[in-house]
N, C-alpha and C. Protein backbone atom coordinates (compact mmCIF):
# COMPACT_ATOMS: atom_id res chain seq x y z
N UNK A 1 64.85 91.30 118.75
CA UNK A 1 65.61 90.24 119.39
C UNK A 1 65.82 90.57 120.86
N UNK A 2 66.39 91.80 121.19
CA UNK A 2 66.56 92.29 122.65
C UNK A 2 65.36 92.16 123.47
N UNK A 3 63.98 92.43 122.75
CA UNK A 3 63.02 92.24 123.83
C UNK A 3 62.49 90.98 124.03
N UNK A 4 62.50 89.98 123.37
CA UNK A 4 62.38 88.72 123.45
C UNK A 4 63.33 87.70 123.64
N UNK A 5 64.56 88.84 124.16
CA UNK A 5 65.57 87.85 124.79
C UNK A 5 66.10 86.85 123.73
N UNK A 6 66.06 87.15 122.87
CA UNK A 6 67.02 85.97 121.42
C UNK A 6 68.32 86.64 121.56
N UNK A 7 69.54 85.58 121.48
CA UNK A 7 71.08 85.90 121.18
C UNK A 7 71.30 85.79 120.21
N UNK A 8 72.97 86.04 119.68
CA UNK A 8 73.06 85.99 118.60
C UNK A 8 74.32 85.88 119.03
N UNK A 9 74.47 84.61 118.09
CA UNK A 9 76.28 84.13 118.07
C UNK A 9 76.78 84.18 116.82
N UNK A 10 77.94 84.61 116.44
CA UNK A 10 78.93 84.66 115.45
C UNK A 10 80.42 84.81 115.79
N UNK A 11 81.51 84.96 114.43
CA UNK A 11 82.67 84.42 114.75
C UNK A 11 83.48 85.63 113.21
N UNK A 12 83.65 86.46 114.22
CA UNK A 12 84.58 87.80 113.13
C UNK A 12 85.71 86.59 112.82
N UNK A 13 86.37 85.81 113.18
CA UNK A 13 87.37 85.40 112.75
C UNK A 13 87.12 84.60 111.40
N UNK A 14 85.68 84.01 111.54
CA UNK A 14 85.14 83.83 110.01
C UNK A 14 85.25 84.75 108.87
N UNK A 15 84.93 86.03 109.39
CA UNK A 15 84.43 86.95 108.84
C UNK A 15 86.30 87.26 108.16
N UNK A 16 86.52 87.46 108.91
CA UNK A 16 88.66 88.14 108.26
C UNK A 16 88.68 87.13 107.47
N UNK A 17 88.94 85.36 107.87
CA UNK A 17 89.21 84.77 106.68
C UNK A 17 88.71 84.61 105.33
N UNK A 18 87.55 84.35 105.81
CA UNK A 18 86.36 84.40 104.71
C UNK A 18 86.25 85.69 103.78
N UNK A 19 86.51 86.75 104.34
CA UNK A 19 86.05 88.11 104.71
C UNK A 19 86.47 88.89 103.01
N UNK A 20 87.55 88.34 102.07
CA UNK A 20 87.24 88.85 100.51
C UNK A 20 86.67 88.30 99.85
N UNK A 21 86.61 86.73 99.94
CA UNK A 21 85.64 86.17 99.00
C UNK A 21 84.13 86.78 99.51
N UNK A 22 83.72 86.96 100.01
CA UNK A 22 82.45 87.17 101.06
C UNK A 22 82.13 88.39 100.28
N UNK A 23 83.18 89.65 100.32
CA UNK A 23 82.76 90.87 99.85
C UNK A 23 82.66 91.09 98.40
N UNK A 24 83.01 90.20 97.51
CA UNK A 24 83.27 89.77 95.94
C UNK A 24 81.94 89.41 96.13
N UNK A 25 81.77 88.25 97.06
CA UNK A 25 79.78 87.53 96.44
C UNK A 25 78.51 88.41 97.00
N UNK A 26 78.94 89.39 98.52
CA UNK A 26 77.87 90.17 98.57
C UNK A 26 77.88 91.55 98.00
N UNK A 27 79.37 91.90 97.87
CA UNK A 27 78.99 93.33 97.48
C UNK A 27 79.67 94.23 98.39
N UNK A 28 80.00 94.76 98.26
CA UNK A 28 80.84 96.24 99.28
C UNK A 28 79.99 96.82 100.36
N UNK A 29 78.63 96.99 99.88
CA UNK A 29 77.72 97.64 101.41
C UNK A 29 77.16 96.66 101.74
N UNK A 30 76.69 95.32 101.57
CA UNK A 30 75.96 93.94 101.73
C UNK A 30 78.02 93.22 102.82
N UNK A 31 78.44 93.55 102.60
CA UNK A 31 79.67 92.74 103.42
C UNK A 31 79.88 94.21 104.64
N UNK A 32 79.89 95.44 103.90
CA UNK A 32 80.10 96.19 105.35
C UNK A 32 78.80 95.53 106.45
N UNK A 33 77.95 95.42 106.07
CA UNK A 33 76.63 95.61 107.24
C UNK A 33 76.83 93.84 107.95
N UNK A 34 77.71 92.78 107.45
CA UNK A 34 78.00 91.48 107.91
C UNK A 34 78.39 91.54 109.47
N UNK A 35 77.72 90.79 109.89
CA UNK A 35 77.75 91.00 111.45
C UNK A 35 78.08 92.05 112.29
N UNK A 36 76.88 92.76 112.40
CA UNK A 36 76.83 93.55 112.27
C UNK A 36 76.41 93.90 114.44
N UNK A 37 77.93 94.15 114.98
CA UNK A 37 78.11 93.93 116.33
C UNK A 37 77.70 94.95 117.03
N UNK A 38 78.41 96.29 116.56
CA UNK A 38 77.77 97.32 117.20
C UNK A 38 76.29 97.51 117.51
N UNK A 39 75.63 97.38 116.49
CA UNK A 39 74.45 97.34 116.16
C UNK A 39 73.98 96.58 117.11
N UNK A 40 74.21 95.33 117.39
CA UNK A 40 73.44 94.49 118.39
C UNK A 40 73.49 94.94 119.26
N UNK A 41 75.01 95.68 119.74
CA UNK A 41 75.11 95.96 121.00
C UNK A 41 74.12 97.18 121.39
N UNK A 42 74.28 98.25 120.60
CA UNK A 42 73.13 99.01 120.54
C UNK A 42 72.12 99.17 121.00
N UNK A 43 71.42 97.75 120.86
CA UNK A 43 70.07 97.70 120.42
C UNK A 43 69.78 96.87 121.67
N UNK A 44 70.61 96.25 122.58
CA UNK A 44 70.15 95.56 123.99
C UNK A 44 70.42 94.27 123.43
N UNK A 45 70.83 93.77 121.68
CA UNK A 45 70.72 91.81 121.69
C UNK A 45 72.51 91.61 122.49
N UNK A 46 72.33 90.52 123.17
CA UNK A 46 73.37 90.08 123.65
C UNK A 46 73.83 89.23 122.69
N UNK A 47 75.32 88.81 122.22
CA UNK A 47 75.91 88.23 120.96
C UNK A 47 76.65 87.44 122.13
N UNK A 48 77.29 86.73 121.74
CA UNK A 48 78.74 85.67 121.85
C UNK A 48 79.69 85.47 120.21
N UNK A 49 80.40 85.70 120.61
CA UNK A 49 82.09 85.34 119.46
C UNK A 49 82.44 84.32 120.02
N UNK A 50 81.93 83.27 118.54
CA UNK A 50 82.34 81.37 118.82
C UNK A 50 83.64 81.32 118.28
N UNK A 51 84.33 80.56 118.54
CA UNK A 51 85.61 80.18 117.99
C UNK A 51 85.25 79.45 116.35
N UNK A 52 84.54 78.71 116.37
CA UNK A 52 84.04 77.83 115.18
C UNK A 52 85.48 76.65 114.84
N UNK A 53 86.11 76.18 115.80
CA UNK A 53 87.08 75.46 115.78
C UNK A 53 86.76 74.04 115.36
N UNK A 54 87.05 73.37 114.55
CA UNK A 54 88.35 73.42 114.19
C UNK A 54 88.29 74.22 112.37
N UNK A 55 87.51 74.95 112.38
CA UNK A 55 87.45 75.34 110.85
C UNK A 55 88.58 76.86 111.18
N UNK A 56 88.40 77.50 112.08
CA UNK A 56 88.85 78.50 112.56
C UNK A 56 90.02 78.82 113.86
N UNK A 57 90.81 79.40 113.45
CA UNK A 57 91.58 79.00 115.20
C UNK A 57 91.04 79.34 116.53
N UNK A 58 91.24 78.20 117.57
CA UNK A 58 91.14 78.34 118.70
C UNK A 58 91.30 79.83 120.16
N UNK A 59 92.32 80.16 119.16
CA UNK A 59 93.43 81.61 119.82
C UNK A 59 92.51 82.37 120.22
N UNK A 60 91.32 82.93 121.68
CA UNK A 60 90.31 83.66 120.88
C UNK A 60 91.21 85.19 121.34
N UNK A 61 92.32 85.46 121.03
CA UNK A 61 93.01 86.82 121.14
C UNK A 61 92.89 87.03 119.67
N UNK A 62 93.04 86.28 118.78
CA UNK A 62 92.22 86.51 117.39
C UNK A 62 91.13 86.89 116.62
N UNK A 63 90.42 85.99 117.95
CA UNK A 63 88.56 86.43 117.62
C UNK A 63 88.67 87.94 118.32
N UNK A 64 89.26 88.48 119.50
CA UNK A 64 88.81 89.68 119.84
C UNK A 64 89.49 90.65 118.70
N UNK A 65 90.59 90.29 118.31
CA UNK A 65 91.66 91.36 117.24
C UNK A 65 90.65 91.59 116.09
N UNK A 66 89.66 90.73 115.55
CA UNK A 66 89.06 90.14 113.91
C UNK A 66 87.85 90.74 114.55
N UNK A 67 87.28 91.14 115.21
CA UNK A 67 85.74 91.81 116.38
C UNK A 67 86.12 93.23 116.12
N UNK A 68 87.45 93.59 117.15
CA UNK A 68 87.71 95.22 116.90
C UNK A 68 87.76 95.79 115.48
N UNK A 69 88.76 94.74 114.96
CA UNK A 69 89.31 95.60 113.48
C UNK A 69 88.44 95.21 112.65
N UNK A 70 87.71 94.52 112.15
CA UNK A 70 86.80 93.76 111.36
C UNK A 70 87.43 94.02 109.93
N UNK A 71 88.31 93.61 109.91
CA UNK A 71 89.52 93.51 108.71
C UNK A 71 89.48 91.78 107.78
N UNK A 72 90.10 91.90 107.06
CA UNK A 72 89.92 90.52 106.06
C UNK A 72 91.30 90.22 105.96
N UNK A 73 91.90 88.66 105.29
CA UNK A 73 93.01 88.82 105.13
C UNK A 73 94.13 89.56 104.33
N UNK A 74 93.48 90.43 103.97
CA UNK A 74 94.18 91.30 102.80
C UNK A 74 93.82 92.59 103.35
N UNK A 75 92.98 93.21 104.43
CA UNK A 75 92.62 94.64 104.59
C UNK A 75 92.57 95.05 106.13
N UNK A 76 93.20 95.88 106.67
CA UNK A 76 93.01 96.00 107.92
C UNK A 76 91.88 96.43 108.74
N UNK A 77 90.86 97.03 107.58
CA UNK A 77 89.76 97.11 108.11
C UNK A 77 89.32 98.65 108.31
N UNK A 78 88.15 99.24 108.06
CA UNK A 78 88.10 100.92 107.95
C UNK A 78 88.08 101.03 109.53
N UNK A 79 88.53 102.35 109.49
CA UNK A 79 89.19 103.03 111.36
C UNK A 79 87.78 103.22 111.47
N UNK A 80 86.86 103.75 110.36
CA UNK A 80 85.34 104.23 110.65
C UNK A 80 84.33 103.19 110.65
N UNK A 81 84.70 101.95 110.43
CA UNK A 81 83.49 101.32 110.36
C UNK A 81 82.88 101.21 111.49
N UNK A 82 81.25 101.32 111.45
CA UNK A 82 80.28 101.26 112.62
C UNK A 82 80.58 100.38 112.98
N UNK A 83 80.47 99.41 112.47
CA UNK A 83 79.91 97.84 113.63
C UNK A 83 81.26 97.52 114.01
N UNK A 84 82.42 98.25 114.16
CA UNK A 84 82.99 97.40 115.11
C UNK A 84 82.82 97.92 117.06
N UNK A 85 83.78 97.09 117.73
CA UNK A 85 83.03 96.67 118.98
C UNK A 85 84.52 96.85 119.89
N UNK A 86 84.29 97.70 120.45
CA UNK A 86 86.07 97.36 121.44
C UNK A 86 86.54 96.09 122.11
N UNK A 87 87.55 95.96 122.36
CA UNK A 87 88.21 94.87 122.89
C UNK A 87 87.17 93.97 124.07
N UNK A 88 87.29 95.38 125.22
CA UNK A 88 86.34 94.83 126.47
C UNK A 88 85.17 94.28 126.21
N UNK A 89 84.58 94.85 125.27
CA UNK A 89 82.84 94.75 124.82
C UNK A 89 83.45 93.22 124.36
N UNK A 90 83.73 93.05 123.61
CA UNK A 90 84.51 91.48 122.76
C UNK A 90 84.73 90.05 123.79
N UNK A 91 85.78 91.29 124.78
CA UNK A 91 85.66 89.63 125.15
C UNK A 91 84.70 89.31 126.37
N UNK A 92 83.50 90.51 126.66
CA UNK A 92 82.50 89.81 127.77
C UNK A 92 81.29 89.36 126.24
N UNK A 93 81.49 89.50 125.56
CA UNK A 93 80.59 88.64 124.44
C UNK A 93 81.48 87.04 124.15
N UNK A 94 82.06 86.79 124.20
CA UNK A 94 83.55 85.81 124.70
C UNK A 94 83.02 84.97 125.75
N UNK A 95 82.60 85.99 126.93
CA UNK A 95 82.72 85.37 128.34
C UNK A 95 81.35 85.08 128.99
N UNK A 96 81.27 86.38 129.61
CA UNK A 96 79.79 86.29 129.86
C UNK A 96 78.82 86.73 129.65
N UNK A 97 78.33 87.21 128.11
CA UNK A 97 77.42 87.08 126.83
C UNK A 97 77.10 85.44 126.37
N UNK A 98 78.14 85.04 126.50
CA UNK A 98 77.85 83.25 125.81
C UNK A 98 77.64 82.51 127.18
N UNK A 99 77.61 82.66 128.78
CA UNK A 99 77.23 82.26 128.90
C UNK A 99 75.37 82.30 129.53
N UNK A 100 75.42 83.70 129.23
CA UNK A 100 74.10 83.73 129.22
C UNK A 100 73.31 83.32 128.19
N UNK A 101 73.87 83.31 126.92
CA UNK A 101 73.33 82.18 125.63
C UNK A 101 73.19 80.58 126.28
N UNK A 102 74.15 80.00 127.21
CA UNK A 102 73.96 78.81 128.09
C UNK A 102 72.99 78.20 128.59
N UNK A 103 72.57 79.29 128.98
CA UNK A 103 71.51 79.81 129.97
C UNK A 103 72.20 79.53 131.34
N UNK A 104 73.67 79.48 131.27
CA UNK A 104 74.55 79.73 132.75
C UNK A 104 75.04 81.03 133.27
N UNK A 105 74.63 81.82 133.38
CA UNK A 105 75.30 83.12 133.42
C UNK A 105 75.29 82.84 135.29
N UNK A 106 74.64 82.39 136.30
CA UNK A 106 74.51 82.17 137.27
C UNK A 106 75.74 81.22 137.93
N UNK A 107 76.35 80.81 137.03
CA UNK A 107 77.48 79.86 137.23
C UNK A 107 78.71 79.83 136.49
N UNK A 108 78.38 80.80 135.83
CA UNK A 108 80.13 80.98 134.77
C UNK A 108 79.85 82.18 133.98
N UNK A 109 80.86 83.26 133.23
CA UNK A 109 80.97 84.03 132.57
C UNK A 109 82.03 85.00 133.51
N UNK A 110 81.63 85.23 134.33
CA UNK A 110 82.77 86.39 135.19
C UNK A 110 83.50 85.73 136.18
N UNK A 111 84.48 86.64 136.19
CA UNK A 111 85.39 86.15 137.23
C UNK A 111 84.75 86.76 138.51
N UNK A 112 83.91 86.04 139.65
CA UNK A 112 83.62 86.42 140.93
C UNK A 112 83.57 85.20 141.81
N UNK A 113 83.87 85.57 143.00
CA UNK A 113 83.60 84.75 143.89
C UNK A 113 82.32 83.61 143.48
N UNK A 114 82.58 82.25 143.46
CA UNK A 114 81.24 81.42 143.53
C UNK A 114 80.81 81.13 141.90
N UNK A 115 81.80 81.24 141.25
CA UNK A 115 81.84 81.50 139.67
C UNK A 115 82.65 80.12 139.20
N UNK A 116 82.15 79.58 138.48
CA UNK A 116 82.96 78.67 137.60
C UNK A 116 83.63 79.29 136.64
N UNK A 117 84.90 79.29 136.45
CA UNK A 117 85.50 80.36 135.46
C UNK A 117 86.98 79.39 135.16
N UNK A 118 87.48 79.87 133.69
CA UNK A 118 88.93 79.53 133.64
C UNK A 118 89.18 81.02 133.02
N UNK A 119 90.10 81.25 133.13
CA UNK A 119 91.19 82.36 133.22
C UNK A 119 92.62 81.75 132.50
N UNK A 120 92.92 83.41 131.98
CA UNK A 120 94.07 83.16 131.11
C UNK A 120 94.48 84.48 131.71
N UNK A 121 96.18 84.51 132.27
CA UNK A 121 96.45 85.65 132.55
C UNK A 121 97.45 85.73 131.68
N UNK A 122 97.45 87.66 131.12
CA UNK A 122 98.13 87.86 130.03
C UNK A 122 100.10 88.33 130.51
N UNK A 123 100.81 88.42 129.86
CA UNK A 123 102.30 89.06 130.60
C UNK A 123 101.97 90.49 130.08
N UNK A 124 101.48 91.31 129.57
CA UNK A 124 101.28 92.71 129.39
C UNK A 124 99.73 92.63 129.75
N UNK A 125 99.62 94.49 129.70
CA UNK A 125 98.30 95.05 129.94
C UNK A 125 97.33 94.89 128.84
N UNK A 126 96.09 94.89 129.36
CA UNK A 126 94.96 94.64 127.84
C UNK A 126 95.20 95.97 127.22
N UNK A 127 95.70 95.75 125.54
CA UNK A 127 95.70 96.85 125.05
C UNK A 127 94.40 97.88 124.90
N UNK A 128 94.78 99.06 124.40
CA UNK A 128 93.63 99.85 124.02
C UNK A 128 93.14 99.57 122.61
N UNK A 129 92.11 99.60 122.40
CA UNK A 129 91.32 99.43 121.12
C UNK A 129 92.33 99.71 119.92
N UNK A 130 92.70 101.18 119.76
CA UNK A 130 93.72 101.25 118.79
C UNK A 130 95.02 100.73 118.24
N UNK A 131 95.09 99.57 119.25
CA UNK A 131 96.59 98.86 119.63
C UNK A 131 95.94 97.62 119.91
N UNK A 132 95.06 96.80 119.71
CA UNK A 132 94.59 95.73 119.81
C UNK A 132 95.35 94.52 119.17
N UNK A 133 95.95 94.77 118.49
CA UNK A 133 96.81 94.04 117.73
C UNK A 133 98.18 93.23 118.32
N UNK A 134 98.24 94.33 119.69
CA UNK A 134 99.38 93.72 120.27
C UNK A 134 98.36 92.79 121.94
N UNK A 135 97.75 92.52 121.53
CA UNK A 135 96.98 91.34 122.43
C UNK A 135 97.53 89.80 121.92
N UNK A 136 98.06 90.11 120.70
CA UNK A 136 98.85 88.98 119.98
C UNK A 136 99.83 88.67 120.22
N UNK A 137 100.81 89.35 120.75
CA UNK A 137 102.01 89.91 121.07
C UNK A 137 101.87 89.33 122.75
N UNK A 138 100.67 89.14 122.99
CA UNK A 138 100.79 89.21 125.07
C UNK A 138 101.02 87.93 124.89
N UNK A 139 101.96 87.14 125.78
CA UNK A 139 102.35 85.80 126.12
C UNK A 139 101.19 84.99 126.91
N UNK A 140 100.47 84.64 126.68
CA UNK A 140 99.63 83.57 128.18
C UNK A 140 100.52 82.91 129.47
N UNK A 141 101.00 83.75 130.47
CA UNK A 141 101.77 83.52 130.98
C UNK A 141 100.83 81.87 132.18
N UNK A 142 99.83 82.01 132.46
CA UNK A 142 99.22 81.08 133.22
C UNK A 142 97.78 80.86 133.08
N UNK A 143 97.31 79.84 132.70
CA UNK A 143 95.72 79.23 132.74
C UNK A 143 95.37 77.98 133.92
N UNK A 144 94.22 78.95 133.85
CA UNK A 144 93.27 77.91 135.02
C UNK A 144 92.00 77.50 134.57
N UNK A 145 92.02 76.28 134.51
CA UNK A 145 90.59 75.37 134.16
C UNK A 145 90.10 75.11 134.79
N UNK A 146 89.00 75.18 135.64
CA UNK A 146 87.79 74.52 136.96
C UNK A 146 88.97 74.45 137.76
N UNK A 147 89.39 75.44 138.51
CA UNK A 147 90.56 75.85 139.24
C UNK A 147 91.83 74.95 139.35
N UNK A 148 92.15 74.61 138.38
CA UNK A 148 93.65 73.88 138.04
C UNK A 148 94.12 74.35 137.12
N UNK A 149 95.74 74.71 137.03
CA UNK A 149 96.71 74.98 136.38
C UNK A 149 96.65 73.99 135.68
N UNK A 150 96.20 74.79 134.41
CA UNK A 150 96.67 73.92 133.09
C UNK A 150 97.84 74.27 132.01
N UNK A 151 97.70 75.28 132.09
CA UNK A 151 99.31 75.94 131.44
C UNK A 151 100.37 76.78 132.64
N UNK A 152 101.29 76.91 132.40
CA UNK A 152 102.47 77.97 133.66
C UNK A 152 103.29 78.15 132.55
N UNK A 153 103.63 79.30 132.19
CA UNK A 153 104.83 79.63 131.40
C UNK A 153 105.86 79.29 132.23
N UNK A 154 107.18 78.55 131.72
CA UNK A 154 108.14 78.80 132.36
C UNK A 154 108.68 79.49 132.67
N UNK A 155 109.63 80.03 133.75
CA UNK A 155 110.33 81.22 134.32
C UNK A 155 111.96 80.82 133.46
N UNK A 156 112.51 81.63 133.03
CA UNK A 156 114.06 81.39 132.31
C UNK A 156 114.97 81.61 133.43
């Protein structure tokens, strides 16, 4: 896939909800090897994490939490499993991994000068991988869409 330039999109947040029935119909080592992220990353394929909305929530501080931990709704997920993927790695597969799936990477994915971008700024620091959980916990204090304020937390 990496040398012929094929992506690969999926949605861990499928994977958590879905994620016991899934391991009941494939099997315990047939559900560990299920999207299987590290691995891509590995290997040079570039991925994107879709929201799959409206089957799935929008939140993607969810999709990155359900990426790191690759947990189900009942399991938090092994500390050892290979294929998971840290936060950062997560959300430029989020950002600008999908939009080089676009075929826009020239016009959106990073935040730089001359970039089409919306932004979400968080009220805490991006957690560390082991603490990913409290990315849930960060408030969206302000968003910008094609450079307009679309959300402002209020000030109390």
């Amino acid at each position: 896939m990496a040398r012929h330039g094929v992506g690969y999109s999926t949605n861990p947040l499928i994977r958590h909800g879905a994620g016991d029935a899934m391991r009941r119909l494939l099997g315990n080592a047939r559900f560990t090897r299920h999207q299987p992220l590290r691995s891509a990353s590995e290997a040079g394929i570039k991925f994107s994490l879709a929201s799959d909305a409206p089957v799935a929530s929008t939140d993607w501080r969810e999709t990155i939490v359900a990426a790191v931990r690759r947990g189900t709704r009942t399991t938090t997920g092994a500390p050892n499993d290979p294929e998971r993927i840290g936060g950062r790695r997560a959300l430029a597969a989020m950002t600008a991994d999908a939009a080089w799936q676009d075929r826009a990477e020239t016009v959106k994915g990073r935040i730089m000068h001359g970039m089409a971008a919306d932004l979400c700024v968080l009220s805490t620091p991006w957690p560390d991988d082991d603490r990913i959980e409290e990315l849930l916990d960060a408030d969206i204090t302000l968003t910008l869409a094609a450079g307009r304020t679309v959300h402002e937390r209020a000030l109390l």
